[in-house]
N, C-alpha and C. Protein backbone atom coordinates (compact mmCIF):
# COMPACT_ATOMS: atom_id res chain seq x y z
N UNK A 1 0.83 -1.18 0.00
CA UNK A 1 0.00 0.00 0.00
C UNK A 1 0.87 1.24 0.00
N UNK A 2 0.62 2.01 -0.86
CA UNK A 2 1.66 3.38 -0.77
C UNK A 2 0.44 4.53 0.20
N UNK A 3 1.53 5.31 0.80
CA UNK A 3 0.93 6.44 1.29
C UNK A 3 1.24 7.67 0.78
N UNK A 4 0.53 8.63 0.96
CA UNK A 4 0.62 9.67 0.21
C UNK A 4 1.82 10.66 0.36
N UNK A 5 2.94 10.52 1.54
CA UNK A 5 3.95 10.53 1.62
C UNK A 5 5.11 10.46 0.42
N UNK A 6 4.87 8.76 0.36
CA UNK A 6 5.22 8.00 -0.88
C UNK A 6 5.59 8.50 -1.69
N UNK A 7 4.07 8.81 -2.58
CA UNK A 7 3.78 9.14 -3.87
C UNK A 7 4.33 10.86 -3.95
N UNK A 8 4.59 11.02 -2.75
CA UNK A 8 4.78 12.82 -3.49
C UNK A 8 6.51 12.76 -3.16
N UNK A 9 6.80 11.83 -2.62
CA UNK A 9 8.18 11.99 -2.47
C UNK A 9 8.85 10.95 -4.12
N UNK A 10 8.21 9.98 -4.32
CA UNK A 10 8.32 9.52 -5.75
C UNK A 10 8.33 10.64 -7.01
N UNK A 11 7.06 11.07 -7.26
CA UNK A 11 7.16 12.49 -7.78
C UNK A 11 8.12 13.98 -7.75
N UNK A 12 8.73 13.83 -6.38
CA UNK A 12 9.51 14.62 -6.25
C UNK A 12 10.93 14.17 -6.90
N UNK A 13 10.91 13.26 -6.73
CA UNK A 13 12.44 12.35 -7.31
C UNK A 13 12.62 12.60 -8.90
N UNK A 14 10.77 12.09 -9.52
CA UNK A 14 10.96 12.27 -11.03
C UNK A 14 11.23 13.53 -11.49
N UNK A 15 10.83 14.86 -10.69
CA UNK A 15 11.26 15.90 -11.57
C UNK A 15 12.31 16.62 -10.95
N UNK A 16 13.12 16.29 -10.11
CA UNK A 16 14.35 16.13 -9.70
C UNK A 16 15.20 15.15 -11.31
N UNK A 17 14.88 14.36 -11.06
CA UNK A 17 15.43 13.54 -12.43
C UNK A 17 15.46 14.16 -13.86
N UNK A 18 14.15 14.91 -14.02
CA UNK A 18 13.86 15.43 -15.06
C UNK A 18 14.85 17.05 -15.09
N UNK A 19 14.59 17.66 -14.27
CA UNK A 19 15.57 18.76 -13.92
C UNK A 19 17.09 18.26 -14.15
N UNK A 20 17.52 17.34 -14.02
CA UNK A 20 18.85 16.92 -13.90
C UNK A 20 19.09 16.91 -15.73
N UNK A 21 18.14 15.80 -16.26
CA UNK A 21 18.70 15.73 -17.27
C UNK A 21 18.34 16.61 -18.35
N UNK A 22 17.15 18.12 -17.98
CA UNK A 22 16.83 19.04 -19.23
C UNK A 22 18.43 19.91 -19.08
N UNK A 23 19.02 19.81 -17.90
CA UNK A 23 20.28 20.87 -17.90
C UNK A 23 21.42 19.79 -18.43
N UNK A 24 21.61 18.61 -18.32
CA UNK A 24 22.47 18.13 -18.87
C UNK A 24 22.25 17.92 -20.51
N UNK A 25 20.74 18.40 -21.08
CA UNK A 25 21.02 18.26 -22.46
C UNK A 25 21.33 19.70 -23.07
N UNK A 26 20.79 21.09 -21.99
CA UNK A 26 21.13 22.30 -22.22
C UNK A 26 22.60 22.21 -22.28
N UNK A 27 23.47 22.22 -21.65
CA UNK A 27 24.96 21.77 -22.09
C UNK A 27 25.19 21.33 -22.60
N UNK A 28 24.88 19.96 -23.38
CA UNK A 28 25.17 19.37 -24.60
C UNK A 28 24.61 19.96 -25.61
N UNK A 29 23.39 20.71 -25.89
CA UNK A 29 23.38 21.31 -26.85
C UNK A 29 24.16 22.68 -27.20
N UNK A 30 24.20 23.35 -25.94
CA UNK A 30 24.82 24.61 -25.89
C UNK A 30 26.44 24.79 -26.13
N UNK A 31 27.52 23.30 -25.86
CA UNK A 31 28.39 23.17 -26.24
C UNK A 31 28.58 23.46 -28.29
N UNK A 32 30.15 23.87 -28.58
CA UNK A 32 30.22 23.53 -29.70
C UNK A 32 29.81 22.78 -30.54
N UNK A 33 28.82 22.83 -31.84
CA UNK A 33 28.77 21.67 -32.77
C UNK A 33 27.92 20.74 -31.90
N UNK A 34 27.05 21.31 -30.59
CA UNK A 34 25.81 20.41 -29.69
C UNK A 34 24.55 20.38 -30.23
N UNK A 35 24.18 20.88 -31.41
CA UNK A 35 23.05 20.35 -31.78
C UNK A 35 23.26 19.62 -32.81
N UNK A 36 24.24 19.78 -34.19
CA UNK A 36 24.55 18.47 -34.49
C UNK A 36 24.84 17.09 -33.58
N UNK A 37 25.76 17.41 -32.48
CA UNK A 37 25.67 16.43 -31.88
C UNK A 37 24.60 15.49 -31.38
N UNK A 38 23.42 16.28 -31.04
CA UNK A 38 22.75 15.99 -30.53
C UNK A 38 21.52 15.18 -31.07
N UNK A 39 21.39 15.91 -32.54
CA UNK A 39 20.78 15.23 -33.49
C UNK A 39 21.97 13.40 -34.18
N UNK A 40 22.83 13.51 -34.24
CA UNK A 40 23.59 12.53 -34.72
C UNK A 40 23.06 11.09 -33.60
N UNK A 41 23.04 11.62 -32.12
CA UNK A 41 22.71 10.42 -31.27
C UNK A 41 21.27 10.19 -31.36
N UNK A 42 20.67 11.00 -31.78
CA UNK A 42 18.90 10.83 -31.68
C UNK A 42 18.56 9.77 -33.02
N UNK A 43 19.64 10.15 -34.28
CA UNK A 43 19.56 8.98 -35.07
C UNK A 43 19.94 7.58 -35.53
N UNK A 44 21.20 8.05 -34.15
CA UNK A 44 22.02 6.61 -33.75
C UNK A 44 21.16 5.91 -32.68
N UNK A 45 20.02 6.47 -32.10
CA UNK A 45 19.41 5.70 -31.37
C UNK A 45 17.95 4.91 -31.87
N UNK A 46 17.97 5.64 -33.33
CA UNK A 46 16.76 5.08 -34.03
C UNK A 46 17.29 3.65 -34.77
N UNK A 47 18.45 3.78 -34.69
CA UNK A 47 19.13 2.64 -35.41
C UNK A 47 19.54 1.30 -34.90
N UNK A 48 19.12 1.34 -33.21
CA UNK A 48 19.56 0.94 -32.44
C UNK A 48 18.36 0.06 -32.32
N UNK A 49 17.11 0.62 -32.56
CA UNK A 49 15.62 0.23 -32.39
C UNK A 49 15.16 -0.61 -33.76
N UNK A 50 15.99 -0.10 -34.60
CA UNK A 50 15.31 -0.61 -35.61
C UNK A 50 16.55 0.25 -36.73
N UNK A 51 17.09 -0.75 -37.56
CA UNK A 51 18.25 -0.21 -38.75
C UNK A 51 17.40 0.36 -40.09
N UNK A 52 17.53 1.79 -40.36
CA UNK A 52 17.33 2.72 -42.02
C UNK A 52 17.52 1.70 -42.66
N UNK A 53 16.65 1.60 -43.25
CA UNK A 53 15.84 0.95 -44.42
C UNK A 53 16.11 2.14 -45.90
N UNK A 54 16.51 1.39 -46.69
CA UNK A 54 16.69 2.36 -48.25
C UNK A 54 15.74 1.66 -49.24
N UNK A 55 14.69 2.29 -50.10
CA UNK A 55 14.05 1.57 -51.79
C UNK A 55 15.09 2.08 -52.04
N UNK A 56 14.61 1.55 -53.62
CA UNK A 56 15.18 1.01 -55.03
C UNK A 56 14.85 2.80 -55.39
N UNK A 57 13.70 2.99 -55.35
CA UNK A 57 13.61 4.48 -55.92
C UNK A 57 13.95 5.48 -55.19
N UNK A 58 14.51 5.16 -54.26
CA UNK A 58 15.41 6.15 -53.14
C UNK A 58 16.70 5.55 -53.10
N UNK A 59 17.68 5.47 -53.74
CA UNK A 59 18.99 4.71 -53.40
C UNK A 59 20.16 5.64 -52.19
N UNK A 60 19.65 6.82 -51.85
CA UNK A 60 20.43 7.38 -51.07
C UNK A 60 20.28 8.38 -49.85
N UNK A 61 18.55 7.60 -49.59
CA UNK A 61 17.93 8.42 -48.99
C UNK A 61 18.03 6.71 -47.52
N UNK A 62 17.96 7.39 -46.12
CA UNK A 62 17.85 6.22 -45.18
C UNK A 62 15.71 6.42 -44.83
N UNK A 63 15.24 5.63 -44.35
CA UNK A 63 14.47 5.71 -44.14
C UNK A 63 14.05 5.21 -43.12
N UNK A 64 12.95 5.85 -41.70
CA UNK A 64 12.98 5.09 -40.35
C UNK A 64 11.77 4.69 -40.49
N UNK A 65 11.37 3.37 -39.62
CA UNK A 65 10.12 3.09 -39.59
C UNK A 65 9.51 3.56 -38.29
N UNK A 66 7.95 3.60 -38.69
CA UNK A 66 6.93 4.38 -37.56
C UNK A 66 7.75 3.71 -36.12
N UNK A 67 7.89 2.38 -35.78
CA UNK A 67 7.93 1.55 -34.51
C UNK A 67 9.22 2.81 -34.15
N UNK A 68 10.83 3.15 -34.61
CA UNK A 68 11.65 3.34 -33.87
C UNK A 68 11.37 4.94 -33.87
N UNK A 69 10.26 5.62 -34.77
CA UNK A 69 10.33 6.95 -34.79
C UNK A 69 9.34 7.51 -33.16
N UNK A 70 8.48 6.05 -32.63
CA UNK A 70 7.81 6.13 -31.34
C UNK A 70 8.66 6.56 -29.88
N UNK A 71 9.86 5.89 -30.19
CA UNK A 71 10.94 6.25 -28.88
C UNK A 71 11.06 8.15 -28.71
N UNK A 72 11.64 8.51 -29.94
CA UNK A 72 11.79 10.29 -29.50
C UNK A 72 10.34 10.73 -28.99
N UNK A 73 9.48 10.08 -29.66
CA UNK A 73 7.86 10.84 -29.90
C UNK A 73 7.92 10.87 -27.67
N UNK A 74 8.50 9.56 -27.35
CA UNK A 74 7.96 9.71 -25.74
C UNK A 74 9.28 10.19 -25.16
N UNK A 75 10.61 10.18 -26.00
CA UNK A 75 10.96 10.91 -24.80
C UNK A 75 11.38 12.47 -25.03
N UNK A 76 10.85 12.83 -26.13
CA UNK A 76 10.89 14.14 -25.92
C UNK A 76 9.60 14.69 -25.56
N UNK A 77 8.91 13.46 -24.84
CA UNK A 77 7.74 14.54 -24.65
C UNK A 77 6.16 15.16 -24.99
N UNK A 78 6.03 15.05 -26.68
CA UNK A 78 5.76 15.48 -27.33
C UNK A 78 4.09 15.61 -27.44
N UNK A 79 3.76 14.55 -26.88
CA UNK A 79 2.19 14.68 -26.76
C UNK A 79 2.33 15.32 -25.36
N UNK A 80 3.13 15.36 -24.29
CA UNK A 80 2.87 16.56 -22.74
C UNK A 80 2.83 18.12 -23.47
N UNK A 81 4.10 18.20 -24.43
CA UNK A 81 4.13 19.69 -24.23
C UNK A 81 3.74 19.87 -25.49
N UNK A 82 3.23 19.25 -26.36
CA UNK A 82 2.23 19.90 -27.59
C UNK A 82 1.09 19.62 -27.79
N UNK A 83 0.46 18.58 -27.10
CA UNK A 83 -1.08 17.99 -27.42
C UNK A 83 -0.84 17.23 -28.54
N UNK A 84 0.33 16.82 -28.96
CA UNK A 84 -0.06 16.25 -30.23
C UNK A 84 0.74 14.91 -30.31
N UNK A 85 -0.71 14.13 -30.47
CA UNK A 85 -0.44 12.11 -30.16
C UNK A 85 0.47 11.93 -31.46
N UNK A 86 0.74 10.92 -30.81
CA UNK A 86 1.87 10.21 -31.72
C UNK A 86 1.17 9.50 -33.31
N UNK A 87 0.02 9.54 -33.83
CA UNK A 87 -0.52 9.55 -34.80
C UNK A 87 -0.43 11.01 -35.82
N UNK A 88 -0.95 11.92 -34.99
CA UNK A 88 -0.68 12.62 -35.26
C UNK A 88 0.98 13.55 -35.85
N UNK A 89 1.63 12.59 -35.07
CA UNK A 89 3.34 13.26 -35.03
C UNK A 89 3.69 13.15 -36.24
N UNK A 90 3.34 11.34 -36.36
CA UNK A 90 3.83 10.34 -37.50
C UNK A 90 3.15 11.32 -38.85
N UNK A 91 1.99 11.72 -39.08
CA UNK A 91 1.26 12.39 -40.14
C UNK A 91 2.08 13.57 -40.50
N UNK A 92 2.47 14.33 -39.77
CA UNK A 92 3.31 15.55 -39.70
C UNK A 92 4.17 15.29 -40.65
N UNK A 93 5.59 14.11 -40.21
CA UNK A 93 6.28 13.81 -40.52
C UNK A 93 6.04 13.57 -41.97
N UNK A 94 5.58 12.84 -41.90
CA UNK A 94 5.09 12.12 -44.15
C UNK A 94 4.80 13.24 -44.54
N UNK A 95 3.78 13.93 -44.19
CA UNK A 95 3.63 15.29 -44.33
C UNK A 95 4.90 16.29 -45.35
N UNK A 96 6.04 16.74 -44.18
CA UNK A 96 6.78 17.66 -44.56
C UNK A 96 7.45 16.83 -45.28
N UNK A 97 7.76 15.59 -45.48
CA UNK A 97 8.81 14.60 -46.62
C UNK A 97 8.00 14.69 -47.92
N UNK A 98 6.45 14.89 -47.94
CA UNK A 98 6.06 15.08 -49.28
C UNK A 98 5.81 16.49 -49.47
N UNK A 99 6.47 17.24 -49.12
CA UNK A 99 6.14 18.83 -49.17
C UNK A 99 7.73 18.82 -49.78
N UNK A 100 8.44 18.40 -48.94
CA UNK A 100 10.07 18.66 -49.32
C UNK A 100 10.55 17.65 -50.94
N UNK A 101 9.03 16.80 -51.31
CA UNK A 101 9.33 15.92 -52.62
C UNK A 101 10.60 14.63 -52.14
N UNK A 102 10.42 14.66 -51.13
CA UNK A 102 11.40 12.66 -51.09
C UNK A 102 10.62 11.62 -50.69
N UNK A 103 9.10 12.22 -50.37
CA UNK A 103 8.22 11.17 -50.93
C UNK A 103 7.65 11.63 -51.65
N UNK A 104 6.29 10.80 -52.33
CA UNK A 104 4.85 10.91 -52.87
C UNK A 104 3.48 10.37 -52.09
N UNK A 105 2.85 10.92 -51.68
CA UNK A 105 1.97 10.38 -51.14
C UNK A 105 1.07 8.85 -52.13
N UNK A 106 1.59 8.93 -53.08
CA UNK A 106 1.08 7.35 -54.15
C UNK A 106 2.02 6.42 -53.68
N UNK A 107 3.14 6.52 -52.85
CA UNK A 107 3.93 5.16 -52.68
C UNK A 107 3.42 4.80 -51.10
N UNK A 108 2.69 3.47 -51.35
CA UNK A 108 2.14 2.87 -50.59
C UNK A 108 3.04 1.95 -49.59
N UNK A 109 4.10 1.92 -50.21
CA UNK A 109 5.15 0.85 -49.55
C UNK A 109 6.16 1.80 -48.27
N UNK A 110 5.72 3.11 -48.72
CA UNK A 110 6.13 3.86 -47.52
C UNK A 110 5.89 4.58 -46.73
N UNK A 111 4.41 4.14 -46.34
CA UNK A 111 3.25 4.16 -45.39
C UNK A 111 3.73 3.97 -43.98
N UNK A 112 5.09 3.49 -44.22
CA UNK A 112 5.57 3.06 -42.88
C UNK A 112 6.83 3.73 -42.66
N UNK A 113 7.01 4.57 -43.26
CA UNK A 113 8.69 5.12 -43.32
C UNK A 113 8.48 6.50 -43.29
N UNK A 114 9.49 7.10 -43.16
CA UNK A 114 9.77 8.52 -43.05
C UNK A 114 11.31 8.69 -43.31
N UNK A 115 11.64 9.42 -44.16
CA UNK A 115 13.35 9.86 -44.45
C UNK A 115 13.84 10.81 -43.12
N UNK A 116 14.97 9.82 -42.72
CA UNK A 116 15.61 10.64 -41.75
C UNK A 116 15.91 11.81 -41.41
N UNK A 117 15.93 12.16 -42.96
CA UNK A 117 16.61 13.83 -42.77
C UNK A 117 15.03 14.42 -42.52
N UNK A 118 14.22 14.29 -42.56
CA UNK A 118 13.08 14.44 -42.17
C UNK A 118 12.88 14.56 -41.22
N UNK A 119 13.36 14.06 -39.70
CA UNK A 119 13.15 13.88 -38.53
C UNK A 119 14.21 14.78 -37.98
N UNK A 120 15.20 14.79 -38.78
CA UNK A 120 16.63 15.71 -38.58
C UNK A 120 16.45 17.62 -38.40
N UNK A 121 15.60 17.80 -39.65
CA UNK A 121 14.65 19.09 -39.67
C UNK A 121 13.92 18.92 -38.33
N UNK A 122 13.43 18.02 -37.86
CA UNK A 122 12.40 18.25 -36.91
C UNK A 122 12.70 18.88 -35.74
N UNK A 123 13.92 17.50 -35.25
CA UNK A 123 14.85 17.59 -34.17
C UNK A 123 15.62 18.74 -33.98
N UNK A 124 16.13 19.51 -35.45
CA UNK A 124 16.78 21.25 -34.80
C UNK A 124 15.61 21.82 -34.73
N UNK A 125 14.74 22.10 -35.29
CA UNK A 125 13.88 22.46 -34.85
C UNK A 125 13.12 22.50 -33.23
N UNK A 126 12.83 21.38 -33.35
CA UNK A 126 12.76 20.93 -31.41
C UNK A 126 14.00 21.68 -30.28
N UNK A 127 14.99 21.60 -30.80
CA UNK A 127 16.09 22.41 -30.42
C UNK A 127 16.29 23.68 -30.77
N UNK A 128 16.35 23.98 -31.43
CA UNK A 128 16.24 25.36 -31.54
C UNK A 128 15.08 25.96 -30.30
N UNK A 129 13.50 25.45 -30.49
CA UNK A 129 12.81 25.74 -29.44
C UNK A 129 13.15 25.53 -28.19
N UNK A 130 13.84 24.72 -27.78
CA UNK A 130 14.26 24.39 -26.56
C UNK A 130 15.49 25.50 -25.87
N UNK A 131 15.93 25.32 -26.93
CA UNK A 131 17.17 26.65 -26.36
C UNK A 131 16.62 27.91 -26.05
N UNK A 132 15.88 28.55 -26.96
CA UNK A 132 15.14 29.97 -27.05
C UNK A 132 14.14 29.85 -25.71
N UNK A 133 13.54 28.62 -25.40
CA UNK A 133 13.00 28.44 -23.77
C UNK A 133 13.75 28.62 -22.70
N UNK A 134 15.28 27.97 -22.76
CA UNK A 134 16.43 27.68 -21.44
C UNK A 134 16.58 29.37 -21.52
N UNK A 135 16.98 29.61 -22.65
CA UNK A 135 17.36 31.32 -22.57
C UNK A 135 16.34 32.25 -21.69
N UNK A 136 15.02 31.92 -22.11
CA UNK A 136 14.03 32.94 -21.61
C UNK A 136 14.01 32.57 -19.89
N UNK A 137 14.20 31.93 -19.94
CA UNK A 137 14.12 30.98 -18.26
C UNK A 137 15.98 31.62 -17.26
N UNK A 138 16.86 32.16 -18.57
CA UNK A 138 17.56 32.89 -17.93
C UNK A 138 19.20 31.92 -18.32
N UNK A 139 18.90 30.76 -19.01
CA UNK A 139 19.99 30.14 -19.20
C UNK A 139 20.89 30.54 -20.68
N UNK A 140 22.24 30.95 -19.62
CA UNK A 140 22.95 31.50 -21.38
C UNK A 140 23.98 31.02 -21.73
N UNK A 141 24.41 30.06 -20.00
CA UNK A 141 25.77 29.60 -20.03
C UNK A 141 25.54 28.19 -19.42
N UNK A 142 26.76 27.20 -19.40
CA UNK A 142 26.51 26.05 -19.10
C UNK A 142 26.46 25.95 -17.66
N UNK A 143 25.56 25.10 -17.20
CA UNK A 143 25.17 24.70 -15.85
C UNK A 143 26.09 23.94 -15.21
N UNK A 144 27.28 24.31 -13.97
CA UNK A 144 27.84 23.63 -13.42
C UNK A 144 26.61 22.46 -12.27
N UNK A 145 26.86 21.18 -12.75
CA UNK A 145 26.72 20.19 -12.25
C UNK A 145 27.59 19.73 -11.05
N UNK A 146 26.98 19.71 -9.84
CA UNK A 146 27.82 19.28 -8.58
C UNK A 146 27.50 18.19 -8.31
């Protein structure tokens, strides 16, 4: 049986946790060459879930499937701080890949895919917002961690 003790000292831990690691990615992004960086591991971790997939009519394009594009969708968050479900995310995505022409919405076989660099736009993007937040919140320099 938990008591309500418990649960608020549990809670207190998670955004203790969460605090820990939005300043340890504000430093990694805020370092030199940290949002490439930062994007490079977000796609080394899609790869990890599931390996880019290339067609025949894309020979040089990587392509992720919906299952490993679900991991960023939860841990960045994305349905807390935008309202917007992970159906929705995935639509976005196909979306701006057939706006940018590296898909067609007639190829049925990639109903399940999305081009990386696709998610790559997304992710500075996501960053970029994130920084312009740490800033307004007063952050300009890196957070010594004790």
């Amino acid at each position: 049986r938990f008591h309500r003790a418990d649960v608020l000292a549990f809670v207190e831990m998670v955004q203790h946790i969460q605090a820990y690691c939005t300043v340890v990615m504000w430093n990694a992004v805020k370092a030199e060459g940290g949002v490439d960086s930062f994007i490079d591991w977000m796609c080394r971790c899609f790869h990890e879930i599931q390996a880019p997939r290339k067609f025949a009519a894309y020979p040089d394009v990587k392509f992720i499937h919906t299952d490993a594009m679900k991991t960023p969708h939860e841990i960045l968050n994305i349905r807390l701080a935008t309202g917007v479900n992970y159906i929705d995310f995935w639509e976005h995505l196909q979306c701006a890949a057939e706006e940018k022409e590296l898909t067609t919405v007639w190829e049925l076989k990639l109903d399940d895919y999305v081009p990386e660099v696709v998610f790559m736009l997304f992710a500075k993007e996501f960053l970029m917002g994130f920084m312009g937040l740490m800033q307004k919140l007063g952050f300009e320099h890196e957070v010594i961690l004790d």
